[in-house]
Protein backbone atom coordinates (compact mmCIF):
# COMPACT_ATOMS: atom_id res chain seq x y z
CA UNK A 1 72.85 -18.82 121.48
CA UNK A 2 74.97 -21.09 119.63
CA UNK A 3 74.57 -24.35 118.30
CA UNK A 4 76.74 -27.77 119.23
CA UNK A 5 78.07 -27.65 115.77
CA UNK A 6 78.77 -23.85 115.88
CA UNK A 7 80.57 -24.56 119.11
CA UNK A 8 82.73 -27.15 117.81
CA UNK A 9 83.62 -25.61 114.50
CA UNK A 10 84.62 -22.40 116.87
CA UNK A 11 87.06 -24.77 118.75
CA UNK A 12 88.21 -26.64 116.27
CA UNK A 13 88.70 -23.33 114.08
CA UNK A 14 90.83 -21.51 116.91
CA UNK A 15 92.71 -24.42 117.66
CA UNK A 16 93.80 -25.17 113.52
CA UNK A 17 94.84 -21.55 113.50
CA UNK A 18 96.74 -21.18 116.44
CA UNK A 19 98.91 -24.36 115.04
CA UNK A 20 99.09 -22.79 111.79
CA UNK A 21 100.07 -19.64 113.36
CA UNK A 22 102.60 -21.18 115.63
CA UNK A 23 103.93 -23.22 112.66
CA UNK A 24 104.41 -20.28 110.40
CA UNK A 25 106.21 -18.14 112.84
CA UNK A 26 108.56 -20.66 113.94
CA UNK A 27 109.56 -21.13 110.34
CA UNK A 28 110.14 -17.09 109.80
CA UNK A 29 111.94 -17.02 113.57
CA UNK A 30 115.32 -16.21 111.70
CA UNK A 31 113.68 -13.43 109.14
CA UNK A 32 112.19 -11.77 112.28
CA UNK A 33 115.23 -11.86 114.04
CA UNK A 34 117.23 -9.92 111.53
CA UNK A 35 114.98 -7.79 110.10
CA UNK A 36 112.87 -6.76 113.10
CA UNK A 37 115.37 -6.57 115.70
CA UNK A 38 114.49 -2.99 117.08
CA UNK A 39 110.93 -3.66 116.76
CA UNK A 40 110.97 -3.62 120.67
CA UNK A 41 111.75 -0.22 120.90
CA UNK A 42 109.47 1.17 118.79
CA UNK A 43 106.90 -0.84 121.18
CA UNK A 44 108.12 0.88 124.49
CA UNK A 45 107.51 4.34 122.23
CA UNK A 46 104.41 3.68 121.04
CA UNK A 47 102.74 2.49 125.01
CA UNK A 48 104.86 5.41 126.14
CA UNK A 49 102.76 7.89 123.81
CA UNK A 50 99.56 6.48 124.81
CA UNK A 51 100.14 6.20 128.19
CA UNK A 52 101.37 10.44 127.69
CA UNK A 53 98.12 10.97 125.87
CA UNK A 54 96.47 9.49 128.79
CA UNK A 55 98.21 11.11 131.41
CA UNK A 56 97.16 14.42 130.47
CA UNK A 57 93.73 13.42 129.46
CA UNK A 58 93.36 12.73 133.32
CA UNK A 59 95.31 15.33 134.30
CA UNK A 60 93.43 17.86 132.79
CA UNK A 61 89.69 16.20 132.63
């Protein structure tokens, strides 16, 4: 499978970039906030249309 080093630069990897990650968006928090604001809706709408598209897929499989 993998080796110990593999395995340890995975970790190490995923646990850099999640900072990173964290870091960055908590430094952008106020950008989101006002230019994103009704990005929740457009969420609901888009889990509504697949969850449509997957209602009548079962409904008329």
């Amino acid at each position: 499978m993998f080796s110990k080093g593999q395995i340890i630069f995975g970790v190490l990897f995923f646990i850099v970039f999640a900072i990173i990650i964290a870091y960055t968006y908590r430094k952008d928090f106020k950008l989101h906030k006002r230019f994103y604001s009704g990005s929740y809706w457009m969420l609901i709408a888009f889990i509504g249309f697949i969850a449509l598209i997957s209602a009548i897929k079962f409904f008329f499989k």
